[in-house]
Structures are given as C-alpha cells and as structure tokens.
PDB file of N, CA and C in Angstrom:
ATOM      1  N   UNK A   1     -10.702-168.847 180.145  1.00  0.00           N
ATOM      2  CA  UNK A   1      -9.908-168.268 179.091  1.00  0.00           C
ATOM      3  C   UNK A   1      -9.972-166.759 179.222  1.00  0.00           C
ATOM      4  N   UNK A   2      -9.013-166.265 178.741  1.00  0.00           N
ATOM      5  CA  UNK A   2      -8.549-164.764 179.536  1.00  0.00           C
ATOM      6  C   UNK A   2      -8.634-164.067 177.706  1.00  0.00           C
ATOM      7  N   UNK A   3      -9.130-163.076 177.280  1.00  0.00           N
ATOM      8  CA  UNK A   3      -8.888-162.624 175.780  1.00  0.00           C
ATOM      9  C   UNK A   3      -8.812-161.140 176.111  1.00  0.00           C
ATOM     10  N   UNK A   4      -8.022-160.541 175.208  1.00  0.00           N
ATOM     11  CA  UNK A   4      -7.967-159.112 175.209  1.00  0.00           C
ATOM     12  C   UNK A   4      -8.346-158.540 173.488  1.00  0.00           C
ATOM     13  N   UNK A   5      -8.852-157.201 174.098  1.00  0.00           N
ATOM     14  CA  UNK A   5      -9.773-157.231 172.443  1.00  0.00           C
ATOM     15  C   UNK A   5      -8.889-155.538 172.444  1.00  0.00           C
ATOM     16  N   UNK A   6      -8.690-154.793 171.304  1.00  0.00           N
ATOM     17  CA  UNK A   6      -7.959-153.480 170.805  1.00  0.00           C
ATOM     18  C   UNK A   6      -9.089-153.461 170.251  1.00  0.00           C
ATOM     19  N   UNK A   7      -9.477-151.967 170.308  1.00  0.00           N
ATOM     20  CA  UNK A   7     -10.359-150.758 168.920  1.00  0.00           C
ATOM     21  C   UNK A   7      -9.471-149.589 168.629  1.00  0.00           C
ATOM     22  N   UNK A   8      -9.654-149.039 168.274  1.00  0.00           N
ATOM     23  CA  UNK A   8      -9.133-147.794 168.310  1.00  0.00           C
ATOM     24  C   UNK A   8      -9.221-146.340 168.943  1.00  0.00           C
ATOM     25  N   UNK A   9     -10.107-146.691 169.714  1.00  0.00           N
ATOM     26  CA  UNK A   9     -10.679-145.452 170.745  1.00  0.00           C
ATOM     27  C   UNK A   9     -11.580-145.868 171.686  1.00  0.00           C
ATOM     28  N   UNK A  10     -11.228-144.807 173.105  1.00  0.00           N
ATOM     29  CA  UNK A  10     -11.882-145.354 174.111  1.00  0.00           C
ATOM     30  C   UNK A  10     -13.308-144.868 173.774  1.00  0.00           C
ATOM     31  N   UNK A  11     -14.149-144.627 172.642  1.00  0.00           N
ATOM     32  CA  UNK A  11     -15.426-144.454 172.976  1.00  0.00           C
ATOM     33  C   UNK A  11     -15.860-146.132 172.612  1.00  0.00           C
ATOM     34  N   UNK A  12     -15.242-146.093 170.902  1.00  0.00           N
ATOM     35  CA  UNK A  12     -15.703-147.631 170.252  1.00  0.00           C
ATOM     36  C   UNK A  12     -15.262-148.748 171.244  1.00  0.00           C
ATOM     37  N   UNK A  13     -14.152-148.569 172.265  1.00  0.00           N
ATOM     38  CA  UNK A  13     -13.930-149.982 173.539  1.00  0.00           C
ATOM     39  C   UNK A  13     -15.137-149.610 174.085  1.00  0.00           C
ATOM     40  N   UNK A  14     -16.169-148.260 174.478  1.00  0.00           N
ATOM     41  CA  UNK A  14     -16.936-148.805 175.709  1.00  0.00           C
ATOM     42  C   UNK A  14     -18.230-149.115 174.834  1.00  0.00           C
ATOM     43  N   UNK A  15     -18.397-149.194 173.390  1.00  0.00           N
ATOM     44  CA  UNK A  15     -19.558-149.158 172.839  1.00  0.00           C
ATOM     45  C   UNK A  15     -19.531-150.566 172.461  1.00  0.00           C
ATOM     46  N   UNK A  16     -18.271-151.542 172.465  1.00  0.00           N
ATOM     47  CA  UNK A  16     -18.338-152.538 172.508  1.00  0.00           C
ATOM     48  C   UNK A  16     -18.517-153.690 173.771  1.00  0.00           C
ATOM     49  N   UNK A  17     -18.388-153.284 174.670  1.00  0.00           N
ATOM     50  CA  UNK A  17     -18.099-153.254 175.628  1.00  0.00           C
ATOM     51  C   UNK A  17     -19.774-153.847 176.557  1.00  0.00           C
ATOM     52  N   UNK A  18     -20.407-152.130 175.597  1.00  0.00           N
ATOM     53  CA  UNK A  18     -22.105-152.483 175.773  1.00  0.00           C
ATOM     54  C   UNK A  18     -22.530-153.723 175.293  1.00  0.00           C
ATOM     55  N   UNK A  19     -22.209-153.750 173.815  1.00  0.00           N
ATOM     56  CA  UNK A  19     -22.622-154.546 173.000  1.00  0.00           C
ATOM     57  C   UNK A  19     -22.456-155.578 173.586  1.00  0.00           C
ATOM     58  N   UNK A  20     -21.713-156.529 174.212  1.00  0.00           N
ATOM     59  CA  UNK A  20     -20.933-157.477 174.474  1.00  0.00           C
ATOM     60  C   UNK A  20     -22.098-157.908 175.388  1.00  0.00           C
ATOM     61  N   UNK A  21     -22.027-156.764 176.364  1.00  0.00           N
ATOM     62  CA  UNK A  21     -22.865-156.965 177.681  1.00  0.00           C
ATOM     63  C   UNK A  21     -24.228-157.258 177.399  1.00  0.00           C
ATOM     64  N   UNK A  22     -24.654-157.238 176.648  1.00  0.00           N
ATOM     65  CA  UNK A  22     -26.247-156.699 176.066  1.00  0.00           C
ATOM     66  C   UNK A  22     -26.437-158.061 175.026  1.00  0.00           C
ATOM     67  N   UNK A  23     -25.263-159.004 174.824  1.00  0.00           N
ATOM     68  CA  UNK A  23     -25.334-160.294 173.774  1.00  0.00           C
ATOM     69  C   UNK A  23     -25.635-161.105 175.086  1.00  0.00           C
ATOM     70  N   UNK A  24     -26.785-161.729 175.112  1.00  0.00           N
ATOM     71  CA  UNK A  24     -27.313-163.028 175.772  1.00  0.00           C
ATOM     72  C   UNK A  24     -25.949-163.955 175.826  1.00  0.00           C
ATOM     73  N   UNK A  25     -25.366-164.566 175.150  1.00  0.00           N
ATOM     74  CA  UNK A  25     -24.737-165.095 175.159  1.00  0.00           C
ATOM     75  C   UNK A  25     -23.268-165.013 175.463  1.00  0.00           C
ATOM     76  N   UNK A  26     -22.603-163.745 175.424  1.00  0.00           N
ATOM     77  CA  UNK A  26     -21.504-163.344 175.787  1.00  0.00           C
ATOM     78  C   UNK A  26     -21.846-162.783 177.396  1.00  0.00           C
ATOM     79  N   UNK A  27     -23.095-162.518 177.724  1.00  0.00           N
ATOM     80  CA  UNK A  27     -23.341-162.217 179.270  1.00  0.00           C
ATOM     81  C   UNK A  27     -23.566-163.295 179.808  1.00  0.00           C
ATOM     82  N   UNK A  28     -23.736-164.315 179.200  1.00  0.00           N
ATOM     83  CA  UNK A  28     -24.020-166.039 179.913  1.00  0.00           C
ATOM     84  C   UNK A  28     -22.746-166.658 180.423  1.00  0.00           C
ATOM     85  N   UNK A  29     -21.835-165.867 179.536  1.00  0.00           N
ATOM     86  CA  UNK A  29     -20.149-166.866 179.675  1.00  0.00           C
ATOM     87  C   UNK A  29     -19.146-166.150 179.809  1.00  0.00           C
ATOM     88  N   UNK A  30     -19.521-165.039 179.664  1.00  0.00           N
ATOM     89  CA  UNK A  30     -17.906-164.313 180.237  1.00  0.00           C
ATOM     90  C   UNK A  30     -18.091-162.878 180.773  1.00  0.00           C
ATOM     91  N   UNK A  31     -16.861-162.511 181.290  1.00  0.00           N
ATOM     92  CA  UNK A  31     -16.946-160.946 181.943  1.00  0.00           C
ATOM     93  C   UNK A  31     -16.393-160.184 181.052  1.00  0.00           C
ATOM     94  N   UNK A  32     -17.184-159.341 181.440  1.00  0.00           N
ATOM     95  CA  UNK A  32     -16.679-158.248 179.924  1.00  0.00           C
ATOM     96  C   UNK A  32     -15.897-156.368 180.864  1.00  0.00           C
ATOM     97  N   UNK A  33     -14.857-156.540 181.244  1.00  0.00           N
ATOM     98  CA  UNK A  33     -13.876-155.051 181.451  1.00  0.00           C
ATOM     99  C   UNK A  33     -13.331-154.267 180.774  1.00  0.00           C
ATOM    100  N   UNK A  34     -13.547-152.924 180.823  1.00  0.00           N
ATOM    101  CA  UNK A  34     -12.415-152.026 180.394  1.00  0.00           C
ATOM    102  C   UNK A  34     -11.179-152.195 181.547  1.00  0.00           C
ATOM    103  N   UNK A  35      -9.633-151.840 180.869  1.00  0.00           N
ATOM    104  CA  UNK A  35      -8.394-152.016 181.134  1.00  0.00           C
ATOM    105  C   UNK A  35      -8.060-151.172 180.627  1.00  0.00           C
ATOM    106  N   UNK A  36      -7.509-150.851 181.388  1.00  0.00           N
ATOM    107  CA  UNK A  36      -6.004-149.628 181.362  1.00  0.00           C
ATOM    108  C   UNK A  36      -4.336-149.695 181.900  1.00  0.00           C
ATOM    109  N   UNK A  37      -3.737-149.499 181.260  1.00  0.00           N
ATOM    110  CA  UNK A  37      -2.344-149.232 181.281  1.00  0.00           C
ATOM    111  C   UNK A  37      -2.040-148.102 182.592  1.00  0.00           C
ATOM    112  N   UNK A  38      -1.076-147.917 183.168  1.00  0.00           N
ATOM    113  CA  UNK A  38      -0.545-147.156 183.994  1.00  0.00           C
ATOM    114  C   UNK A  38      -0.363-145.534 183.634  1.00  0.00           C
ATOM    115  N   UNK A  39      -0.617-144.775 184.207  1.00  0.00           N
ATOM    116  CA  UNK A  39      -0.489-143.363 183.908  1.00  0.00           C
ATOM    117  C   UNK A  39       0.716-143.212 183.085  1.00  0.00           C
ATOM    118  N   UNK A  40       1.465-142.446 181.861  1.00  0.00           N
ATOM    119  CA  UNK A  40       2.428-142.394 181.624  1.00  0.00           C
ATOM    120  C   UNK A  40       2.734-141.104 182.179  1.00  0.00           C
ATOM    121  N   UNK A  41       4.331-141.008 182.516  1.00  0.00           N
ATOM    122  CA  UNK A  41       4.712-139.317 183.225  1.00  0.00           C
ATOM    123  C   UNK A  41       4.150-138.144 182.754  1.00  0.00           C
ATOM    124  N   UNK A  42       3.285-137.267 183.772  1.00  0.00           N
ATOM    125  CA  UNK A  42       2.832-136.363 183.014  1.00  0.00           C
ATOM    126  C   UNK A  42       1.133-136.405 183.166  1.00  0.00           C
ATOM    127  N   UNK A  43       0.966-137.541 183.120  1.00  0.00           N
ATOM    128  CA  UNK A  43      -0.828-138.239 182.558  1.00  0.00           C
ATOM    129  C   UNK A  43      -1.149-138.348 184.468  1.00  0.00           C
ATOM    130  N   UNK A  44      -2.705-138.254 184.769  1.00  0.00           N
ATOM    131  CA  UNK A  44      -3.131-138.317 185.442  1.00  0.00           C
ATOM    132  C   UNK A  44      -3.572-139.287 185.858  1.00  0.00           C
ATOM    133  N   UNK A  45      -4.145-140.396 184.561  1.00  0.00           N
ATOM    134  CA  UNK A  45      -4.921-141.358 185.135  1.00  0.00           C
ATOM    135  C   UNK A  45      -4.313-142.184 184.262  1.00  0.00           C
ATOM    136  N   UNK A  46      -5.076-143.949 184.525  1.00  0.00           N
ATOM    137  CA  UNK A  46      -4.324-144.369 183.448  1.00  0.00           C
ATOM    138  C   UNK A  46      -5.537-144.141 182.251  1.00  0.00           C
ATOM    139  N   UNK A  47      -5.284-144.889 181.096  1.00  0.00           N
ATOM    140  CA  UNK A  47      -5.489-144.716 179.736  1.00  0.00           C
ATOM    141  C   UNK A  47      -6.144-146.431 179.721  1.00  0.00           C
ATOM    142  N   UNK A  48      -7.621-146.082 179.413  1.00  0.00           N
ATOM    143  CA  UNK A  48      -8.259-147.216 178.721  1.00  0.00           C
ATOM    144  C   UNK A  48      -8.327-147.779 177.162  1.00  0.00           C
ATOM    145  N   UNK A  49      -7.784-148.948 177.117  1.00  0.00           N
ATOM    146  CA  UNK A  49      -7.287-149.192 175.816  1.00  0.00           C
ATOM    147  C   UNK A  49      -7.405-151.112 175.836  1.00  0.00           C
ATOM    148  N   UNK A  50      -8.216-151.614 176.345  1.00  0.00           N
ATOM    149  CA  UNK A  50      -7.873-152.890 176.404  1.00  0.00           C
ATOM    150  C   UNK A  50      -9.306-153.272 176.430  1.00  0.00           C
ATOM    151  N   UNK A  51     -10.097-154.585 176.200  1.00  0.00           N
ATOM    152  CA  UNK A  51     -11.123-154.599 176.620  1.00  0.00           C
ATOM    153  C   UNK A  51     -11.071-156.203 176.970  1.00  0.00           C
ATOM    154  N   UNK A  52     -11.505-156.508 178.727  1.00  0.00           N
ATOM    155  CA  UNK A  52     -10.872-158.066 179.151  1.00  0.00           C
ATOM    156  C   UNK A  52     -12.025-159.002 178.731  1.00  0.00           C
ATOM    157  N   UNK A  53     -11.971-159.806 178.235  1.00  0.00           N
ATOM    158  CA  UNK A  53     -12.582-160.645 178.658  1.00  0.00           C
ATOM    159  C   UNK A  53     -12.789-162.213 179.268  1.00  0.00           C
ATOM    160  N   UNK A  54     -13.321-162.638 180.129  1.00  0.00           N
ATOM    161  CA  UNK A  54     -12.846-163.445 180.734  1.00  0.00           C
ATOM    162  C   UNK A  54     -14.004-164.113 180.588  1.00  0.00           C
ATOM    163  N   UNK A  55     -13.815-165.782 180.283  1.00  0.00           N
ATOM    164  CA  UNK A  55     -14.499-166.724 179.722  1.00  0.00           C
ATOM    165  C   UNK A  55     -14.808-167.572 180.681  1.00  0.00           C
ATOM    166  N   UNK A  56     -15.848-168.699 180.416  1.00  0.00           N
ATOM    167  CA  UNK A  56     -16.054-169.609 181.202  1.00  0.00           C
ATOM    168  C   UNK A  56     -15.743-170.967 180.488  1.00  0.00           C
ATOM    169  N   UNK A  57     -16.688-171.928 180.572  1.00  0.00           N
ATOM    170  CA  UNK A  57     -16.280-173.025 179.798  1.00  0.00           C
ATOM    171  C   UNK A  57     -17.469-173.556 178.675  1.00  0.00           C
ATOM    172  N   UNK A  58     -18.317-173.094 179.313  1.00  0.00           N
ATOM    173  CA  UNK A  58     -19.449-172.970 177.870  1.00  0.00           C
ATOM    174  C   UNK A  58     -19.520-171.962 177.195  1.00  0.00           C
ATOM    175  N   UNK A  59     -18.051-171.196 176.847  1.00  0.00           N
ATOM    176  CA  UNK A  59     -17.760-169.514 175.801  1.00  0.00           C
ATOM    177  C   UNK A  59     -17.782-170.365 174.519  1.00  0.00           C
ATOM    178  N   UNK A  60     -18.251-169.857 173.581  1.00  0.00           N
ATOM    179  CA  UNK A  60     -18.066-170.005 172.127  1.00  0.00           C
ATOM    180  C   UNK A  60     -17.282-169.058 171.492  1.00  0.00           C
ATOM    181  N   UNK A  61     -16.375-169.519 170.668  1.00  0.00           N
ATOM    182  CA  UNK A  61     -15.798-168.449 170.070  1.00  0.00           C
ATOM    183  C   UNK A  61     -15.902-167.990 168.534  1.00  0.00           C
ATOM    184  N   UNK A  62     -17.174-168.961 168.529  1.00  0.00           N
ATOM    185  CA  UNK A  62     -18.241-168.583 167.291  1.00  0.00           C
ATOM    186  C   UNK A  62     -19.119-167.476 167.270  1.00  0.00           C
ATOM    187  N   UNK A  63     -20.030-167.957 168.795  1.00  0.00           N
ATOM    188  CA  UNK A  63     -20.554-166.972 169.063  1.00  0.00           C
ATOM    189  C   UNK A  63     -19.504-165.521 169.439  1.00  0.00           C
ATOM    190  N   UNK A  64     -18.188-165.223 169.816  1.00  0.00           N
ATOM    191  CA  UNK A  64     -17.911-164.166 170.051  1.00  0.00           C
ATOM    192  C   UNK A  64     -17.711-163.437 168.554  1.00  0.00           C
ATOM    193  N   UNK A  65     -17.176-164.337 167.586  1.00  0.00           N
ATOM    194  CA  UNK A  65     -16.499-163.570 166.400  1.00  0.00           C
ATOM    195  C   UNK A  65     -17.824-163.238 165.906  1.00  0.00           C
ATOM    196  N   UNK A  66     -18.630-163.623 165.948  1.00  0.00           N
ATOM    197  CA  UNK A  66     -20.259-163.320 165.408  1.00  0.00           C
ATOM    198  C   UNK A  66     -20.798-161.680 166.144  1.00  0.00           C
ATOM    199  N   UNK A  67     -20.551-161.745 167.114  1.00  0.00           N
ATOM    200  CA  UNK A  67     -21.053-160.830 168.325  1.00  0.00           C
ATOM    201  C   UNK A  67     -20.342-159.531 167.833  1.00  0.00           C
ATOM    202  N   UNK A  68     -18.839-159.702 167.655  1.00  0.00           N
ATOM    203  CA  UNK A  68     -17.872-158.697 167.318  1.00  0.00           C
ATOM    204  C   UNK A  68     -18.265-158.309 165.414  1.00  0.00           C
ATOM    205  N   UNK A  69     -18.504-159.353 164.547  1.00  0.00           N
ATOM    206  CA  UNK A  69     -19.073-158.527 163.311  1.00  0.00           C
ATOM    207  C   UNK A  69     -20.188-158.182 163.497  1.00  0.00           C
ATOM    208  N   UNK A  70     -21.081-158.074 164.570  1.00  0.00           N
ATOM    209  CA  UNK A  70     -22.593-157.680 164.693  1.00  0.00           C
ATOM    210  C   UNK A  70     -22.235-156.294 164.786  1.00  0.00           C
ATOM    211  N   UNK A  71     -21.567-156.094 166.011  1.00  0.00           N
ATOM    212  CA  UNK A  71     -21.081-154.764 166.424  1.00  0.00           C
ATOM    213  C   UNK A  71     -20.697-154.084 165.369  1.00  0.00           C
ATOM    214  N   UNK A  72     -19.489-154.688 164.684  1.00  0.00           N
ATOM    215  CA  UNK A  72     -18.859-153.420 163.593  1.00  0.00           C
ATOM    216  C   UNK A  72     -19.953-153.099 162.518  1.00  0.00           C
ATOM    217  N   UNK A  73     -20.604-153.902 162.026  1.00  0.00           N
ATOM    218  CA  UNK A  73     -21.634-153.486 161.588  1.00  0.00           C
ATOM    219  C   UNK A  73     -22.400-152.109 161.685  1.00  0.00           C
ATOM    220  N   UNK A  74     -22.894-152.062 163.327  1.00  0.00           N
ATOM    221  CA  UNK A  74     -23.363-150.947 163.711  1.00  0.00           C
ATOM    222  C   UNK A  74     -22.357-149.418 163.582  1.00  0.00           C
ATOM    223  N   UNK A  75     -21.072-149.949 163.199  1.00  0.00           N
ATOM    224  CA  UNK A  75     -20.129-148.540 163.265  1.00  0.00           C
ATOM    225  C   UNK A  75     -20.530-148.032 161.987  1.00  0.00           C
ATOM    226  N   UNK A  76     -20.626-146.412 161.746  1.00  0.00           N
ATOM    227  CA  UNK A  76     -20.442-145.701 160.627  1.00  0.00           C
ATOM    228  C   UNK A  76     -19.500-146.499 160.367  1.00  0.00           C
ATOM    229  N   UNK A  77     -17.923-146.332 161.123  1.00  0.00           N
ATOM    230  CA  UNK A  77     -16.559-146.680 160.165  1.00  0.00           C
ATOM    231  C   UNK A  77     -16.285-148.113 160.836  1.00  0.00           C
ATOM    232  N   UNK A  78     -16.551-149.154 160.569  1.00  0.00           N
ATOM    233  CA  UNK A  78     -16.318-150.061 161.411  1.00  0.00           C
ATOM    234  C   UNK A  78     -14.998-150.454 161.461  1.00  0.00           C
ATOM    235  N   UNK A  79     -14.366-150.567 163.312  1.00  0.00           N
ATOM    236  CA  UNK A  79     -13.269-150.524 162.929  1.00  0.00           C
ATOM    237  C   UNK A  79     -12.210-151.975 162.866  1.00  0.00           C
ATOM    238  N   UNK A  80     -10.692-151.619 163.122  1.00  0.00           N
ATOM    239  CA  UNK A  80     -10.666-152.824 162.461  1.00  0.00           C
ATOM    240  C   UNK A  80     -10.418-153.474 164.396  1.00  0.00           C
ATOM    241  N   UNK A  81     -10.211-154.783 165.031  1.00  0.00           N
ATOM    242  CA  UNK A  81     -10.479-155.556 165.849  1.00  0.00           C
ATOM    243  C   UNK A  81      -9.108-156.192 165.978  1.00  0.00           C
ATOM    244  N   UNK A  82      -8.402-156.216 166.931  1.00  0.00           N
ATOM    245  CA  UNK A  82      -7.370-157.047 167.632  1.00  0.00           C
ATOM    246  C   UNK A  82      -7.615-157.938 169.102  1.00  0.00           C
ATOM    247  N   UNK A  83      -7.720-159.034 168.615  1.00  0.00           N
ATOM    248  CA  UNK A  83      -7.880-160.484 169.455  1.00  0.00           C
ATOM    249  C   UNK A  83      -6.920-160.615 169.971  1.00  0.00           C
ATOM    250  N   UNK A  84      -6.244-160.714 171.009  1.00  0.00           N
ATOM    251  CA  UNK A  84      -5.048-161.217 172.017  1.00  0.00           C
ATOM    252  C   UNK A  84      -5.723-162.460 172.891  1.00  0.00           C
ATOM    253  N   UNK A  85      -4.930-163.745 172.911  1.00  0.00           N
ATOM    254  CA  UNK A  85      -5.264-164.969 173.777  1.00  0.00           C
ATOM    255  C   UNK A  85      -3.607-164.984 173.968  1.00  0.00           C
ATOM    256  N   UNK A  86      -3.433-164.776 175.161  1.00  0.00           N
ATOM    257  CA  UNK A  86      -1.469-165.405 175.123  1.00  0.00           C
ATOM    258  C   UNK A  86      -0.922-164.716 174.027  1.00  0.00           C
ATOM    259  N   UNK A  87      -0.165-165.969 173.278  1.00  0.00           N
ATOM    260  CA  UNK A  87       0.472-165.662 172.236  1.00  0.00           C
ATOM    261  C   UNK A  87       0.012-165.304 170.832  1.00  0.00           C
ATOM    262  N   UNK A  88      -1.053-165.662 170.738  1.00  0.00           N
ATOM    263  CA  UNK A  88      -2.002-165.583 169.682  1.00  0.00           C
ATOM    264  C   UNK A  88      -2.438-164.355 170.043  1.00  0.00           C
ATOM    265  N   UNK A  89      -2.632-163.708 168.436  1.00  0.00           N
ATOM    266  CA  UNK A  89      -3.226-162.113 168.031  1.00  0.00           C
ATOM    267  C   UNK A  89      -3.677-162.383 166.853  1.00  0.00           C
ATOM    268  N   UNK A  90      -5.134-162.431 166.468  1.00  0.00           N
ATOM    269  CA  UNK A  90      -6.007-162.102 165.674  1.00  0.00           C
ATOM    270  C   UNK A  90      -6.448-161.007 165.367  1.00  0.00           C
ATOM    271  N   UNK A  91      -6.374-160.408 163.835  1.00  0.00           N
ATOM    272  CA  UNK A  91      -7.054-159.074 163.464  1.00  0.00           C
ATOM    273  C   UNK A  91      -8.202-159.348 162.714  1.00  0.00           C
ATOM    274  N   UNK A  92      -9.329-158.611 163.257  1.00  0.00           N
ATOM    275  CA  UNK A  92     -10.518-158.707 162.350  1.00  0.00           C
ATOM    276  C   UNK A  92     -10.518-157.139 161.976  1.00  0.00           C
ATOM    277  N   UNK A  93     -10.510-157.220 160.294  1.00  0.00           N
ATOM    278  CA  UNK A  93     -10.594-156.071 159.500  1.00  0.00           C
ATOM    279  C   UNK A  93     -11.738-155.924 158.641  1.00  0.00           C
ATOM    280  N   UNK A  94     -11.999-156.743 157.942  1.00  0.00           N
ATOM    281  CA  UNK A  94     -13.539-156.618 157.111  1.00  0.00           C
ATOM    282  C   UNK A  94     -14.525-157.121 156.897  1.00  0.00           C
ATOM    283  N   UNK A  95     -14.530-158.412 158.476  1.00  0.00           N
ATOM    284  CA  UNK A  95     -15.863-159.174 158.654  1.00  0.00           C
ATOM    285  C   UNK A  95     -16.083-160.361 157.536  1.00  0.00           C
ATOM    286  N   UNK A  96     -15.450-160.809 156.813  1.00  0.00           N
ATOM    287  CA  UNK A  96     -15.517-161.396 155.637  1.00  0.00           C
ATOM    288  C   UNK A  96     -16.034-163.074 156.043  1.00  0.00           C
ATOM    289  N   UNK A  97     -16.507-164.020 155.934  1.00  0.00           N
ATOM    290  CA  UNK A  97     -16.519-165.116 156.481  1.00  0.00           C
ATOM    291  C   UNK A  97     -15.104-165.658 156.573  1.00  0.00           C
ATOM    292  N   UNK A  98     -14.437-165.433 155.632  1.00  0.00           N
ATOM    293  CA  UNK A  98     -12.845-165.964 155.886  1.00  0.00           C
ATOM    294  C   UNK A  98     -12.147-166.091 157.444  1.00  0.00           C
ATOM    295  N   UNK A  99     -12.266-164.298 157.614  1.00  0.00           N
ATOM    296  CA  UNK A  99     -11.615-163.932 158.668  1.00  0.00           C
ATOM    297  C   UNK A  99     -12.486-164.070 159.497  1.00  0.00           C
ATOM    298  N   UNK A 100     -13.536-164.506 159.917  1.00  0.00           N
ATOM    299  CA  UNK A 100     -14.840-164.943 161.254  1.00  0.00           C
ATOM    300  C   UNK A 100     -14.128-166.548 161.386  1.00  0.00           C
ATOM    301  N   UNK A 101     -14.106-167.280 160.186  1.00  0.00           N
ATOM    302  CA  UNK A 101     -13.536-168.435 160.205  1.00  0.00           C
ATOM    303  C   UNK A 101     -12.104-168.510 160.665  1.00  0.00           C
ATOM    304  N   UNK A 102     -11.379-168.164 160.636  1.00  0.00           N
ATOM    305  CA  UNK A 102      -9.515-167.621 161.133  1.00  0.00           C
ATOM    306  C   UNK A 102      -9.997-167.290 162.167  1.00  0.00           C
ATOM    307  N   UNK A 103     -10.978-166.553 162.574  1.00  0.00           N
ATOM    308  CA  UNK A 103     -11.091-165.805 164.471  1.00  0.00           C
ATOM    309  C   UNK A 103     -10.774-167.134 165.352  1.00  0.00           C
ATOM    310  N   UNK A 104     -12.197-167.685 164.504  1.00  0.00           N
ATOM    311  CA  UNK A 104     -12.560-168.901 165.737  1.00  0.00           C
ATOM    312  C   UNK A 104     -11.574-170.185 165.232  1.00  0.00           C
ATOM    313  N   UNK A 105     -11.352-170.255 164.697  1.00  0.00           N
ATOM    314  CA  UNK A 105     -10.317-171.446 164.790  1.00  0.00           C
ATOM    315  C   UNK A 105      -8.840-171.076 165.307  1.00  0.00           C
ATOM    316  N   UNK A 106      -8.257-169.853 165.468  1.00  0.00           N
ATOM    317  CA  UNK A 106      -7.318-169.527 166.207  1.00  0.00           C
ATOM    318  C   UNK A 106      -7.971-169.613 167.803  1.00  0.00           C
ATOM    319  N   UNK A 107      -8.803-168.673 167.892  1.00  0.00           N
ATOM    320  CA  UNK A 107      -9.060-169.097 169.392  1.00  0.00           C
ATOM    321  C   UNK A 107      -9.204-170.510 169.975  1.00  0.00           C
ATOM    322  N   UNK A 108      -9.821-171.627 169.126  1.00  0.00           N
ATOM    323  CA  UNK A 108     -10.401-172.602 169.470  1.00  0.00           C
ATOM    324  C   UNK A 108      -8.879-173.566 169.647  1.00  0.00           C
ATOM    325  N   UNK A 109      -7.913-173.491 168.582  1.00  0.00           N
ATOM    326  CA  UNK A 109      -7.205-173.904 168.409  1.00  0.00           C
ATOM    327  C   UNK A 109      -6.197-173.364 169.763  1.00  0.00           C
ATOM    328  N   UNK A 110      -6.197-172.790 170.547  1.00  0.00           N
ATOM    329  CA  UNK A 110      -5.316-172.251 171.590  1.00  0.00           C
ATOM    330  C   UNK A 110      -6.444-172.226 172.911  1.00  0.00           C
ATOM    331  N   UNK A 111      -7.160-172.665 172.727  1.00  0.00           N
ATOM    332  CA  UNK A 111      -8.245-172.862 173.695  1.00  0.00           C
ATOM    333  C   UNK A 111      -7.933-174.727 174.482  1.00  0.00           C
ATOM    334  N   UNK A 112      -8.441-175.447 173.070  1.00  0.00           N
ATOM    335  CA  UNK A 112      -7.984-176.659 172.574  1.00  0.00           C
ATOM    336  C   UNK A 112      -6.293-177.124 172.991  1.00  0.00           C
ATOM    337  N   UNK A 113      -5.683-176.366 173.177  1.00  0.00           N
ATOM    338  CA  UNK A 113      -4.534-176.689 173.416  1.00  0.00           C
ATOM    339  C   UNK A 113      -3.956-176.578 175.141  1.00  0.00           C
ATOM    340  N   UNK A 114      -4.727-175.692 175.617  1.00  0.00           N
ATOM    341  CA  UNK A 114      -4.827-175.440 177.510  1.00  0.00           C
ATOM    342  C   UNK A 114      -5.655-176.289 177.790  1.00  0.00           C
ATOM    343  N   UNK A 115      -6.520-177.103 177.102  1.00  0.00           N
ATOM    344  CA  UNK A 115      -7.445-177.349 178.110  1.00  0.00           C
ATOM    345  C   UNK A 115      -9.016-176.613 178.143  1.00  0.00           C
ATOM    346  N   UNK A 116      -9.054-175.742 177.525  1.00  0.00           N
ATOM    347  CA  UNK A 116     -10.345-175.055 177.817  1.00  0.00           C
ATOM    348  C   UNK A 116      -9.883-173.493 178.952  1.00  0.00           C
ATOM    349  N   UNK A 117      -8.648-173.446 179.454  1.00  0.00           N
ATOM    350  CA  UNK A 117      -9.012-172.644 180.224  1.00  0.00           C
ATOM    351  C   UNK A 117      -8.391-171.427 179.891  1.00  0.00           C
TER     352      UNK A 117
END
C-alpha cells in the first residue's frame, strides 16, 4: 500500500518523517520518504512537500493514525494532517478519537478493497 501524508512545511514533513522512522512499528512495515514535485520555472530544485509511505502487509493503520497523533502532540502548533491512498484523502485536524477512528477505517476500508496492497 502506497500513502501520501501533507504537513504544512518542509521542516514538520522531515520531523515527521523522524518520528515515523524512530516508531518500532512503522519501521517494521513500511518505508518512510520525503517527495518532491518538479522545480517550478524559475526554482532550482524541486520542492519537498509529500511524505511516501510505502507499506507492507503486516502495516496497521491503527498503529499509523496512533503514530501520527503521537507526533502532533509533540508540535507546539500541531498541525493539521492530509492522508492520500488513491482516491481517498483523509484530514486529521484535532486528534479526537472520532477522527483516529475515520483515519483507520478509511484506510482499512480501501486497503480491504485492493486486496491489501
């Protein structure tokens, strides 16, 4: 399973990024990249703004939505979180159990529907 995660700045993508790397469990099951878009005219390099992650088949997406309110936690301003799977886009904004519950059942539910992959 292929997921793309939005923050709002390339410091909070690479501080999540750590975080991710540094969760036992998200380093057990998936790869964790910064991504970037193409230089726009003018720009030198491209622009990091994406953060990949790429799953295996024992990924939880309990354990990720857990992993991701651990993190915002740690922000002074915690920010708000955009989930991309395919067609599916999840926003996590205020950590609430609601929206941890909506994470993972959208993912699971489009997970569940490929196959796992």
């Amino acid at each position: 399973m292929q997921l793309e995660v939005r923050v709002a700045s390339v410091g909070e993508l690479r501080s999540l990024q750590s975080w991710l790397r540094s969760d036992p469990e998200a380093r057990r099951a998936a790869t964790v990249d910064v991504r970037g878009n193409a230089p726009r005219p003018g720009e030198m390099g491209a622009t990091l703004d994406v953060l990949q992650l790429v799953t295996e088949n024992g990924w939880s997406a309990a354990s990720f939505a857990l992993a991701l309110v651990a993190w915002r936690r740690t922000r002074p301003r915690p920010p708000r979180v955009e989930i991309r799977r395919g067609d599916t886009v999840v926003v996590l904004t205020d950590g609430s159990d609601e929206e941890i519950e909506r994470v993972v059942r959208a993912l699971e539910a489009d997970r569940d529907e490929d196959g796992g992959q």
